[in-house]
Protein backbone atom coordinates (compact mmCIF):
# COMPACT_ATOMS: atom_id res chain seq x y z
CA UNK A 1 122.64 71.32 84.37
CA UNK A 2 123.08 74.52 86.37
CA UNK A 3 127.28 73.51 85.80
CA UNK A 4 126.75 73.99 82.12
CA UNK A 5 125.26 77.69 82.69
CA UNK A 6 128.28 78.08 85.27
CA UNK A 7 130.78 77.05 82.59
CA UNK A 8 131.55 80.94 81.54
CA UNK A 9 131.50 81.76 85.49
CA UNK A 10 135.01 82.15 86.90
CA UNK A 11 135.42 83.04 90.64
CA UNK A 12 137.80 86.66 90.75
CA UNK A 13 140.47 86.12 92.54
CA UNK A 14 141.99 89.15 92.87
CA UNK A 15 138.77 90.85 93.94
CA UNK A 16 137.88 92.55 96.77
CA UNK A 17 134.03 90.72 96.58
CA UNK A 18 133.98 87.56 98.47
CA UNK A 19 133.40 84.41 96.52
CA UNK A 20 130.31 84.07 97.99
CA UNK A 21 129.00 87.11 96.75
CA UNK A 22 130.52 86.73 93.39
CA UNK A 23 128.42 83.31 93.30
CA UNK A 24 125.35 84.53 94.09
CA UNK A 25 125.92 87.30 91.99
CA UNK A 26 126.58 84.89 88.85
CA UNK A 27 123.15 83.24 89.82
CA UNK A 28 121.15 85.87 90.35
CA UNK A 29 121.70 87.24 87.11
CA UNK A 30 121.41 84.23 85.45
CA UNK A 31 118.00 83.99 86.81
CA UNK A 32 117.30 86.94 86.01
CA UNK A 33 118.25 87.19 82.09
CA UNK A 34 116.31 83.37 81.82
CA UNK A 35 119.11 81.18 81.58
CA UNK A 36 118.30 80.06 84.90
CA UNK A 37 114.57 79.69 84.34
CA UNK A 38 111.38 79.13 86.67
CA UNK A 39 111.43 75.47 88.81
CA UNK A 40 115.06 74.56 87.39
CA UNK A 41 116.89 72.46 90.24
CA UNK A 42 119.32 73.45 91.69
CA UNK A 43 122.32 70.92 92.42
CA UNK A 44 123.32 69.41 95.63
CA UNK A 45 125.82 72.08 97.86
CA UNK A 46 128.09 69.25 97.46
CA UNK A 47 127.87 69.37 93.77
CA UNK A 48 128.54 72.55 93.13
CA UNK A 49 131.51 72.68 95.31
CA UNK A 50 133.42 69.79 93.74
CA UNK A 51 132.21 71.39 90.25
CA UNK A 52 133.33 75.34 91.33
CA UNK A 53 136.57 73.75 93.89
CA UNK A 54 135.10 75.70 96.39
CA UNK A 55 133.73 75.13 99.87
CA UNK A 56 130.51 74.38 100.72
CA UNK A 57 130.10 77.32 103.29
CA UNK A 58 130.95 79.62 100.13
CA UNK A 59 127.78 77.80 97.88
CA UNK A 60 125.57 77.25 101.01
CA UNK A 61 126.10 81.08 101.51
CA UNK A 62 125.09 82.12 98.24
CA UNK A 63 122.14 80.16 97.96
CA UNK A 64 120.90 80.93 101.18
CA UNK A 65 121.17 85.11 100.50
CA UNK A 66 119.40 84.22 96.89
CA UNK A 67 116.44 82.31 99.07
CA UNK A 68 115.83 85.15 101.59
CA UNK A 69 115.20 87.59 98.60
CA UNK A 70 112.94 85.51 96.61
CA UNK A 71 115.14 84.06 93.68
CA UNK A 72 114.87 80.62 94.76
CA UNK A 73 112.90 78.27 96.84
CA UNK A 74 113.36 74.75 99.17
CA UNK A 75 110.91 71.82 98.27
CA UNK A 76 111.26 69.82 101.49
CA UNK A 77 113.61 66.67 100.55
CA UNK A 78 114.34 67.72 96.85
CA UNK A 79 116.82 70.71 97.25
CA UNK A 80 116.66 74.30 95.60
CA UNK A 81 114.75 75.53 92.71
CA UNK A 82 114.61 78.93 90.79
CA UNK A 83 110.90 80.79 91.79
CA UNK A 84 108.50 80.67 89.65
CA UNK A 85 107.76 84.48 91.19
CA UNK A 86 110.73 86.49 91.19
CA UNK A 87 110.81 89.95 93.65
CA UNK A 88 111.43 91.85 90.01
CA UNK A 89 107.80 90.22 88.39
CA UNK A 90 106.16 91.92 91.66
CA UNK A 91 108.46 95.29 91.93
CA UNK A 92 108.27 95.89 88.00
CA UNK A 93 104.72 94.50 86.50
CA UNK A 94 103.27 96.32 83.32
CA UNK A 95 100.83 98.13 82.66
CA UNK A 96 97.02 96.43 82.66
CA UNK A 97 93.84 97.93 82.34
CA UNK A 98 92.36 99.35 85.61
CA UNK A 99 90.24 96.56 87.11
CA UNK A 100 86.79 97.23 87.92
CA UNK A 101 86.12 96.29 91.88
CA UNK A 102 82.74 97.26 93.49
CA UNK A 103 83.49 100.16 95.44
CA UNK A 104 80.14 99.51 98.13
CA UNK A 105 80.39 95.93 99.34
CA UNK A 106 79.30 93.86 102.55
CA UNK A 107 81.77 91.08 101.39
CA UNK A 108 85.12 91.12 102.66
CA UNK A 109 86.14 88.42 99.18
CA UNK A 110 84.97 92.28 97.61
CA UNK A 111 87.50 94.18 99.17
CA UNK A 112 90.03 95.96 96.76
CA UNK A 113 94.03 94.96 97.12
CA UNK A 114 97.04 96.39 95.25
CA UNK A 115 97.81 94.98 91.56
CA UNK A 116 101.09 93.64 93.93
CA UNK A 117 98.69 92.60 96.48
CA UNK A 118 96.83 90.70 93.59
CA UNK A 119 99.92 89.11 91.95
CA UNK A 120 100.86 87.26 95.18
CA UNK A 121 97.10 86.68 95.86
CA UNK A 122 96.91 84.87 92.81
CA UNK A 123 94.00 87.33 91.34
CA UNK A 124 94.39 89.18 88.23
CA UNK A 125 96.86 91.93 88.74
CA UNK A 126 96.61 95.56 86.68
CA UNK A 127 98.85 98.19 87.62
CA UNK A 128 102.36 99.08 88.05
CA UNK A 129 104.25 99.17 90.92
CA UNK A 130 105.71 102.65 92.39
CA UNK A 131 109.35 103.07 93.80
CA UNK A 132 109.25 104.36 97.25
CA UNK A 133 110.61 107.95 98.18
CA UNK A 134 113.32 108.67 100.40
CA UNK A 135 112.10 110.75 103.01
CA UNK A 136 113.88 111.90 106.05
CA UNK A 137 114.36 114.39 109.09
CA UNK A 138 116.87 114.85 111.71
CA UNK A 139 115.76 113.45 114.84
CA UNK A 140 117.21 115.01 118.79
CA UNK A 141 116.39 112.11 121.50
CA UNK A 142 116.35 115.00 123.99
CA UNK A 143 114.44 118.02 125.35
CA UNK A 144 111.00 117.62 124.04
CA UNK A 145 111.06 115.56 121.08
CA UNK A 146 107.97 113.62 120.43
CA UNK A 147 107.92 109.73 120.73
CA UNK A 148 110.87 109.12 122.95
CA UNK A 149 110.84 107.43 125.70
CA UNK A 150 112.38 107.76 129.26
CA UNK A 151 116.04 106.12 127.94
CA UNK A 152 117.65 106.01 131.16
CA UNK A 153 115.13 104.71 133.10
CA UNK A 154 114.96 101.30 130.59
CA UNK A 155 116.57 98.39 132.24
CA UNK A 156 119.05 98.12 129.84
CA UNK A 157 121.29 95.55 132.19
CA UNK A 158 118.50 92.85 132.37
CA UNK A 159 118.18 94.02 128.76
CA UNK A 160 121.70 92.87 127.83
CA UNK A 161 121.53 89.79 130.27
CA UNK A 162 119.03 88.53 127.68
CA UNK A 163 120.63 89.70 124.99
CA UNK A 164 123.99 88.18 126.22
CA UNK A 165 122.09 84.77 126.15
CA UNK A 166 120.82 84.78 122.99
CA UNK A 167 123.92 85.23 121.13
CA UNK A 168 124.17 81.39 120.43
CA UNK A 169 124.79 79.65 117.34
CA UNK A 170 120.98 79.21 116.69
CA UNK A 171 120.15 82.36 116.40
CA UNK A 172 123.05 83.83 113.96
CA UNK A 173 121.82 82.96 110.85
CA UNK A 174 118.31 83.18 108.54
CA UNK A 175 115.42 83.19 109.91
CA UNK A 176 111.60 83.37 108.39
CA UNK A 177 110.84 86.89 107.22
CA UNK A 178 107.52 86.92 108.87
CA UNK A 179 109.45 86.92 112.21
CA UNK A 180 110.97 85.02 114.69
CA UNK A 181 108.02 82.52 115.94
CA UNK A 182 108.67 82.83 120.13
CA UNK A 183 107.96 86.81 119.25
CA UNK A 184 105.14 86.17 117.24
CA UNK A 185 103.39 83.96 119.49
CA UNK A 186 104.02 86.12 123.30
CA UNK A 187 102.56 89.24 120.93
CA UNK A 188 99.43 87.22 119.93
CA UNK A 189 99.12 86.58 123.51
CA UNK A 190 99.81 89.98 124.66
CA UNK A 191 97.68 91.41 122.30
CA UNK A 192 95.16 89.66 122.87
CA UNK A 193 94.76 89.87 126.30
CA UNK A 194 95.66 93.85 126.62
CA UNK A 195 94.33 94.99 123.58
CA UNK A 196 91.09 92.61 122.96
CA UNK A 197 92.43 91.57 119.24
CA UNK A 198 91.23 88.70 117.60
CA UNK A 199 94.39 87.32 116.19
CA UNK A 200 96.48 84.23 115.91
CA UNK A 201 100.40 83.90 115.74
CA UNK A 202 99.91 83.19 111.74
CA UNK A 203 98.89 87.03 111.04
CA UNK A 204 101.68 88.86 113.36
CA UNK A 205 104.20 90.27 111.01
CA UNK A 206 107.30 91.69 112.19
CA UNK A 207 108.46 94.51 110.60
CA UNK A 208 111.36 97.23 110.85
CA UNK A 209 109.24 99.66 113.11
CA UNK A 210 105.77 100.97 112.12
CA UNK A 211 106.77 103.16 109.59
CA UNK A 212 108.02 99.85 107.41
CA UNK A 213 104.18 98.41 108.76
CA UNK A 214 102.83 101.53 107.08
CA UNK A 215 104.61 100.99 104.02
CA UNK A 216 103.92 97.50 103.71
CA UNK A 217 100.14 97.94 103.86
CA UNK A 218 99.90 100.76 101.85
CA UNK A 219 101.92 98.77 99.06
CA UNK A 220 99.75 95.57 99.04
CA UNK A 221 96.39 97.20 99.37
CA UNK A 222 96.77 100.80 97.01
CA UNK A 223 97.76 101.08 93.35
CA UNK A 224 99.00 104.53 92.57
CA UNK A 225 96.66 107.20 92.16
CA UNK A 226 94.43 105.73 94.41
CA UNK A 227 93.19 107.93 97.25
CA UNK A 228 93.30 107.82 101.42
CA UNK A 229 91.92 108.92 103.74
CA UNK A 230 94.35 110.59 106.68
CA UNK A 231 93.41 112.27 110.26
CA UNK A 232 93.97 115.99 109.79
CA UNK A 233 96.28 116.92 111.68
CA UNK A 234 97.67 113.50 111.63
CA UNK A 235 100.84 110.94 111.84
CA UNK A 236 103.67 112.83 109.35
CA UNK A 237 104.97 109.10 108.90
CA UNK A 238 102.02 107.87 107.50
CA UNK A 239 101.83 110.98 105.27
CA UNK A 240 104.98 110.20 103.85
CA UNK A 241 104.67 106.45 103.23
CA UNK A 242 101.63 107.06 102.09
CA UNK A 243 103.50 109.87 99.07
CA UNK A 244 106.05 107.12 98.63
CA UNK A 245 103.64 104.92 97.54
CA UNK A 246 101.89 107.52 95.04
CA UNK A 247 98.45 107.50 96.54
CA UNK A 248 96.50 110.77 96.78
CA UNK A 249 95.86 112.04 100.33
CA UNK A 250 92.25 113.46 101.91
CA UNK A 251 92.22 114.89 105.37
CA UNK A 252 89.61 114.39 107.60
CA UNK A 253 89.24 116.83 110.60
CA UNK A 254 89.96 115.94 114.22
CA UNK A 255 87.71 116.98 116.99
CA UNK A 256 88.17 116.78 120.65
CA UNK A 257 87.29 112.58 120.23
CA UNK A 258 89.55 111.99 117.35
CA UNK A 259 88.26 111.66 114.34
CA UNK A 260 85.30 113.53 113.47
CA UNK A 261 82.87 110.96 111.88
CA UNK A 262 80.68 113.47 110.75
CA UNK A 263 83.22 114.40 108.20
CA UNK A 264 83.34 110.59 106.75
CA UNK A 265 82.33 111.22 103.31
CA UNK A 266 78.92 109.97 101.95
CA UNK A 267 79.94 108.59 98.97
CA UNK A 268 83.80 108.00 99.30
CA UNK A 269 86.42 107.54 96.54
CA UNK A 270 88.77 106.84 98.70
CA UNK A 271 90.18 102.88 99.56
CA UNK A 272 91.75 103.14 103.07
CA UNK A 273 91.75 105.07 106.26
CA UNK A 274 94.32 105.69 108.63
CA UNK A 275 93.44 106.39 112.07
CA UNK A 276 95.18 106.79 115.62
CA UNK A 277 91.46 106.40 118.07
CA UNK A 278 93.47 105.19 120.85
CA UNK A 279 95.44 108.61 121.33
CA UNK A 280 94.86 110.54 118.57
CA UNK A 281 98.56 111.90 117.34
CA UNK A 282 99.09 114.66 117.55
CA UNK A 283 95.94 116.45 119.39
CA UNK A 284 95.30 113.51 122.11
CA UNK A 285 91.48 112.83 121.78
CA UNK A 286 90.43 109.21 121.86
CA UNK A 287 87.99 108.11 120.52
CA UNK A 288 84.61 106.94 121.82
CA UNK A 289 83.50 103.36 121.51
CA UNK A 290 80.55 104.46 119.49
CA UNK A 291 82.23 106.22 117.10
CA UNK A 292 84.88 103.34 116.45
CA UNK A 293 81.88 100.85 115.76
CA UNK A 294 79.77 103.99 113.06
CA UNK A 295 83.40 104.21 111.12
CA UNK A 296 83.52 100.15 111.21
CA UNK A 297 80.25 100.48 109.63
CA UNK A 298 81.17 102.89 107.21
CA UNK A 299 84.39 100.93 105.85
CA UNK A 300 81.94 98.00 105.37
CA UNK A 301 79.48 99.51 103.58
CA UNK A 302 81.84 101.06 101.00
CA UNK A 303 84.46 98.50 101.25
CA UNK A 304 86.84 100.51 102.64
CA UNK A 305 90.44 99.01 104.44
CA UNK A 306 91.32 100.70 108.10
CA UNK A 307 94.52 101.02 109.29
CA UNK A 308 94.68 101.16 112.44
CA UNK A 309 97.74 102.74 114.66
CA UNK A 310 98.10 102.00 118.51
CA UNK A 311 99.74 104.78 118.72
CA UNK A 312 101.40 104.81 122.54
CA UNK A 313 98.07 102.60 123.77
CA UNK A 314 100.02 101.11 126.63
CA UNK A 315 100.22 104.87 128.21
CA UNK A 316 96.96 105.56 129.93
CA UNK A 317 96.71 107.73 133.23
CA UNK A 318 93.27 108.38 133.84
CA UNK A 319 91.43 105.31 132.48
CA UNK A 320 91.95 101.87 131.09
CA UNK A 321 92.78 102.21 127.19
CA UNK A 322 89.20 101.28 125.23
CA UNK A 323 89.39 98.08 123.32
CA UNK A 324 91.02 98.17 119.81
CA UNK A 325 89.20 98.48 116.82
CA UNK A 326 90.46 95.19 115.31
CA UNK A 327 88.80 93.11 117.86
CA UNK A 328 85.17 94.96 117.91
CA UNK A 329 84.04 92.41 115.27
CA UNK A 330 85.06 93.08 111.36
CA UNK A 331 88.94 92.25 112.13
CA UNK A 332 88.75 91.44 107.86
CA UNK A 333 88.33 95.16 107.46
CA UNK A 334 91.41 96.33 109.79
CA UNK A 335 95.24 96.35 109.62
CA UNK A 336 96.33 96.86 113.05
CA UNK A 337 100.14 98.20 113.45
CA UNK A 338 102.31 98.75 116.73
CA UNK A 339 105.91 98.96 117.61
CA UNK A 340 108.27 98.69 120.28
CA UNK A 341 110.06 102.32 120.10
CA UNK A 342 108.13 103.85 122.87
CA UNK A 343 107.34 100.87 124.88
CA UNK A 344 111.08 99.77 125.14
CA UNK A 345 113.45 102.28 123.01
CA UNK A 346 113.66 103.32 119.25
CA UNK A 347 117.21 102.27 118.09
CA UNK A 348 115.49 98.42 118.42
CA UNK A 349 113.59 98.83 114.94
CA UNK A 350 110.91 96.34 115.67
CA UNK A 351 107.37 96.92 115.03
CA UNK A 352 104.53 94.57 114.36
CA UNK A 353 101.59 94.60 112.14
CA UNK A 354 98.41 91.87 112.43
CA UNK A 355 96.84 91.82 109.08
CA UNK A 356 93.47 89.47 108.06
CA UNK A 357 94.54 85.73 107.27
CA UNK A 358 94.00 86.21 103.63
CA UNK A 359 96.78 88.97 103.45
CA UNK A 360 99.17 87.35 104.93
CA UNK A 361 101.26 85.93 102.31
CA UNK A 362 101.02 89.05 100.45
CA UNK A 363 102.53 91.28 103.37
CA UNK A 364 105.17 89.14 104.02
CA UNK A 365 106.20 89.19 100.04
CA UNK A 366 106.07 92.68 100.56
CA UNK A 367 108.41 92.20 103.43
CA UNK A 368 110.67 89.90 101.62
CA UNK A 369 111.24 92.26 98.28
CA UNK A 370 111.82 95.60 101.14
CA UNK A 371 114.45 94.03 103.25
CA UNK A 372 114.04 90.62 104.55
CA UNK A 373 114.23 89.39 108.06
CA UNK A 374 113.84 91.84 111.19
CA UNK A 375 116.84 91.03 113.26
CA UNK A 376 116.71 87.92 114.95
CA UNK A 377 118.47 88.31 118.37
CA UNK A 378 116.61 91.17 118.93
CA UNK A 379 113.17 89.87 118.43
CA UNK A 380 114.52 86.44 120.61
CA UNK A 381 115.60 88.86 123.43
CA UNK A 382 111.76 91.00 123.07
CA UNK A 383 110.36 87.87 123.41
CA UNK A 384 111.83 86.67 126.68
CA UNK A 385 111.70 90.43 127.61
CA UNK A 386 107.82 90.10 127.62
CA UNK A 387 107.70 86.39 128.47
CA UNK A 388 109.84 86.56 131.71
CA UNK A 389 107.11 89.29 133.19
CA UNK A 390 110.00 91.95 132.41
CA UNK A 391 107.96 94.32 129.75
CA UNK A 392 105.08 94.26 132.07
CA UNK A 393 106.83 95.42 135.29
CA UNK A 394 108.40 98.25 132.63
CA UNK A 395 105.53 99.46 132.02
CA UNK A 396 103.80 99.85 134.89
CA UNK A 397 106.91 101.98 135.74
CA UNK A 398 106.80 104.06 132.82
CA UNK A 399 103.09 104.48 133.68
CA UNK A 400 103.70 105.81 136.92
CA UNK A 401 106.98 108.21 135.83
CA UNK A 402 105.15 109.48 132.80
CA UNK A 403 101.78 110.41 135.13
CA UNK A 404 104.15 112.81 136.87
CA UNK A 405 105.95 113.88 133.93
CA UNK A 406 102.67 114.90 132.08
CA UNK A 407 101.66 116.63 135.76
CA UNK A 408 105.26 118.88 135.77
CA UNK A 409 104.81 120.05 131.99
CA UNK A 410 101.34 121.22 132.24
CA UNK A 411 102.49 123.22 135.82
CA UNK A 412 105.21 124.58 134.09
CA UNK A 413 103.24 125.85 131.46
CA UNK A 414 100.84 127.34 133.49
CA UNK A 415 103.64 128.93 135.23
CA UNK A 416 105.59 130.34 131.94
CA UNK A 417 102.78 130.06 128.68
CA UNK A 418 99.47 130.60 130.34
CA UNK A 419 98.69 133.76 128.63
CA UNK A 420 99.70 132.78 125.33
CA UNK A 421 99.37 129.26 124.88
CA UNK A 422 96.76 126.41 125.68
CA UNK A 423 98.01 123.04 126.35
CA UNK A 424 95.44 120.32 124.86
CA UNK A 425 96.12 116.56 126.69
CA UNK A 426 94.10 113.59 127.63
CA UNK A 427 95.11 112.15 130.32
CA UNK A 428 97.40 109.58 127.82
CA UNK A 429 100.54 109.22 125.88
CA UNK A 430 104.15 110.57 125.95
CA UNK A 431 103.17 114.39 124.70
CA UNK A 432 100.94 117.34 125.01
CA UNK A 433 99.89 120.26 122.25
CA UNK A 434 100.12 123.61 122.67
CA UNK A 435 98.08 126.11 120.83
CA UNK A 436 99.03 129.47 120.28
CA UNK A 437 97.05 132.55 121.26
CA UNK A 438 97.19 134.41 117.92
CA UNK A 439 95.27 137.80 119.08
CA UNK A 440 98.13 137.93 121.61
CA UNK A 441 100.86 136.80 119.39
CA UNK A 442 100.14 138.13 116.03
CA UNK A 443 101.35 136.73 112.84
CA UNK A 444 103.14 134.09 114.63
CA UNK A 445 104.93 131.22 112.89
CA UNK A 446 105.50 127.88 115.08
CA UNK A 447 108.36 127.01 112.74
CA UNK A 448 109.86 130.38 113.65
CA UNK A 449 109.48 129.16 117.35
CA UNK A 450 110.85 126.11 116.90
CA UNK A 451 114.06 126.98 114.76
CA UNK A 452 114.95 129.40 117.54
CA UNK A 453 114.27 126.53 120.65
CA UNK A 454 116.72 124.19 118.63
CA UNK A 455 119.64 126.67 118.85
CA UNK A 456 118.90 126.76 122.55
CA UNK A 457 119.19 123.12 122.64
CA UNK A 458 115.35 122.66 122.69
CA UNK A 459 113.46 120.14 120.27
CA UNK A 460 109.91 120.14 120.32
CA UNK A 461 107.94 120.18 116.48
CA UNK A 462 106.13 122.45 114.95
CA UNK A 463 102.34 121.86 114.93
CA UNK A 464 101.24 123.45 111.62
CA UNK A 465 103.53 120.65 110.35
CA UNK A 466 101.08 117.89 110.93
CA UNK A 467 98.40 119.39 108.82
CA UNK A 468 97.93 118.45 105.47
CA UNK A 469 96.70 121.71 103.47
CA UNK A 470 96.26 125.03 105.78
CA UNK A 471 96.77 124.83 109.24
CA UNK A 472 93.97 125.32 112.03
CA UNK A 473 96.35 126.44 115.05
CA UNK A 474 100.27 127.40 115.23
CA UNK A 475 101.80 125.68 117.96
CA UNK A 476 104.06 122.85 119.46
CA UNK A 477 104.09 119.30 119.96
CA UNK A 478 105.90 118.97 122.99
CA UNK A 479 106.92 115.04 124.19
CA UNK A 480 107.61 114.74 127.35
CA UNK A 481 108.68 111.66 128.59
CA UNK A 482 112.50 111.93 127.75
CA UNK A 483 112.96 115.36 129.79
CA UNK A 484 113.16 114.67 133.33
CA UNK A 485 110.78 116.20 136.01
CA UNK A 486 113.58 118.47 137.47
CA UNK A 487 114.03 120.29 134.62
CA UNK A 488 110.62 120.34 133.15
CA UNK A 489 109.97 124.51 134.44
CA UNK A 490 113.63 125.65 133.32
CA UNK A 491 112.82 123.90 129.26
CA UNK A 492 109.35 125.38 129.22
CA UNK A 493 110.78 128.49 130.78
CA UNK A 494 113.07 128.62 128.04
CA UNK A 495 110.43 128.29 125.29
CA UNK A 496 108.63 131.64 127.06
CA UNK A 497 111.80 133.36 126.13
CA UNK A 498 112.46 132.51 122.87
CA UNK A 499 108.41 133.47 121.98
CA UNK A 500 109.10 136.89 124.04
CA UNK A 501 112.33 137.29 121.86
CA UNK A 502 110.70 137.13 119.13
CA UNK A 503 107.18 138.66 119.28
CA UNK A 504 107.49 141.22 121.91
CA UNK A 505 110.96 142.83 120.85
């Protein structure tokens, strides 16, 4: 009996730790050093708090906190049990031989996964598990910083109206980690319907923003050591989950359409492929429908995963966004990943990922041993944000704004850069390029540029930054969509003076 194991347990009660924690602490490592072993039942709450003279919110507590992170499990009708698959057998496996998958494969059952992504798949696993790196940067939500929206033009009072209603009983407490269902099922829809993907509620995940999406896939699919493939320049997030995870990283070149194919190798090593074809981050090219069908072709042939960011999709100005790649017919090759930081605002940490069926359980382990559930009120208050009409009526704003936005930065830098810089756009997104004109500027150094616009309060990024070995150009990644119209010519005019300041004088 789980009282027996508890018999050396006594609550502290001069401690600043809560009894609940200092009960699911006692458990936890119990389970963990095997005293508590695999499918042991767990007594009734009731039990345990006549046995401990505690409450039942105090054991209910614990045991709920030790369920959301994997240590035990509900059989519907028979109460708690310890896993039988504990976050530490996934986090910490040993070493196995490398196992020998066919690297050139029609079969999607062929396709390679992660010794994790094994484990939880139930297939032979053989590797061991990297800890992630801590990576970060200081972020400015103002001047020209890339990837942030227009915050004050959000409707942040129908916003909180929702919000307001959704802080009910019902939604304070645990929730599945794959996400709140009402979210899960309006983002099928949407998806579905805006983006042509083939997908069902069952394979949305929610995550904490893309960059968790990222981290996720790369963690279930790649073993360390393996090698992927990354748009050069590319996504610096992607770069950096992708180094957490201890996977080597292969540029491929961008052209004016994205990707360039041409530059897909022949016989590839690699195991994945991260790609941005809707806008192409950070140069802007999308990519042709031709071209997203040969690389389809080419991941099937040599069994090769795609990831597949929609980066800023909703944020077309010239043309209707082409279909995503997921839904053009081998959704078992792609990983599709979104989020909600440009479409509504960043501080809301919620992206999505829609993975194939048969990684779906694996992803959401993931999930589980990274940080549980995504907050719930939030995703409740997305969903009737997109299911009351609300998110589409946004965005046909924001369509509108940023088409004038992108039309005042590029005047403005015809006005102030034309002889020194060439802005490179697509009629798309939330930011534009510029490329420096070295044989006017020689020896110039973006980062140079860009350390002197932040002490005049400007925050655009360096360009050369996105490039994984040497970089092609020096210039700027400008966003636009947080700076407003009025004071587009005085920023960029700004920007001219810091470059004269420091190559001309």
């Amino acid at each position: 009996m789980i009282v027996d194991i508890l018999r050396d347990f006594e609550f502290e009660a001069d401690s600043s730790v809560t009894l609940q924690v200092q009960l699911y602490q006692a458990l936890k490592s119990r389970i963990l050093t095997g005293r508590l072993t695999a499918s042991t039942r767990i007594p009734s709450s009731r039990q345990l708090a006549s046995s401990l003279s505690v409450s039942r919110n105090t054991i209910n507590g614990a045991l709920e906190q030790l369920k959301a992170e994997g240590y035990i499990k509900t059989k519907q009708g028979a109460g708690h049990y310890v896993s039988d698959e504990l976050p530490e057998s996934f986090l910490l496996v040993h070493k196995q031989p490398e196992s020998n998958l066919p690297s050139k494969t029609v079969n999607t059952a062929d396709l390679s996964v992660s010794n994790f992504g094994c484990s939880v798949l139930g297939e032979p696993e053989a590797g061991e598990a990297s800890n992630a790196i801590a990576m970060s940067e200081e972020v400015k939500n103002t001047s020209f910083t890339a990837g942030v929206p227009d915050l004050k033009a959000f409707p942040i009072k129908k916003w909180g109206q929702i919000a307001n209603d959704n802080l009910r009983m019902a939604l304070m407490g645990y929730d599945a980690p794959q996400g709140y269902e009402p979210l899960r099922r309006v983002l099928a829809d949407y998806l579905r319907s805006s983006r042509g993907l083939e997908c069902s509620l069952d394979q949305v995940i929610i995550t904490v923003g893309a960059q968790q999406a990222n981290s996720i896939a790369l963690h279930v699919l790649l073993n360390e050591g393996d090698t992927a493939y990354v748009e050069n320049p590319g996504y610096i997030g992607m770069r950096k989950a992708i180094a957490a995870r201890g996977v080597n990283i292969q540029g491929i070149d961008v052209g004016d359409e994205g990707l360039d194919i041409t530059q897909l190798p022949t016989r590839p090593t690699g195991k994945l492929i991260c790609l941005t074809p809707t806008h192409q981050y950070p140069m802007g090219g999308i990519m042709p429908l031709g071209n997203r069908l040969r690389i389809l072709q080419w991941a099937e042939a040599n069994g090769i995963w795609v990831i597949e960011d929609d980066y800023d999709s909703e944020y077309h100005y010239d043309h209707k966004p082409i279909a995503a790649m997921q839904g053009l017919g081998l959704k078992e090759h792609v990983i599709y990943i979104g989020s909600f930081s440009k479409v509504l605002f960043p501080s809301l940490r919620l992206g999505y990922m829609v993975v194939p069926k048969r990684l779906v359980k694996a992803c959401v382990t993931a999930k589980t041993y990274m940080s549980g559930q995504s907050p719930v009120i939030d995703q409740a208050t997305t969903a009737e944000f997109i299911q009351s009409g609300l998110f589409l009526r946004h965005l046909h704003r924001m369509r509108l704004l940023y088409e004038k936005k992108l039309q005042a930065i590029l005047a403005a830098c015809n006005k102030y850069l034309a002889t020194i810089a060439t802005p490179i756009y697509s009629g798309a997104g939330m930011h534009i390029v510029l490329t420096f004109n070295s044989a006017i500027l020689k020896n110039i150094s973006d980062m140079d540029v860009v350390n002197a616009m932040n002490k005049m309060q400007i925050y655009g990024s360096a360009l050369s930054t996105y490039y994984v070995d040497k970089p092609q150009y020096q210039g700027l990644v400008l966003g636009f969509a947080n700076t407003d119209v009025s004071k587009m010519d005085e920023a960029i005019e700004k920007i001219r003076q810091v470059i004269d300041r420091l190559y001309y004088f």
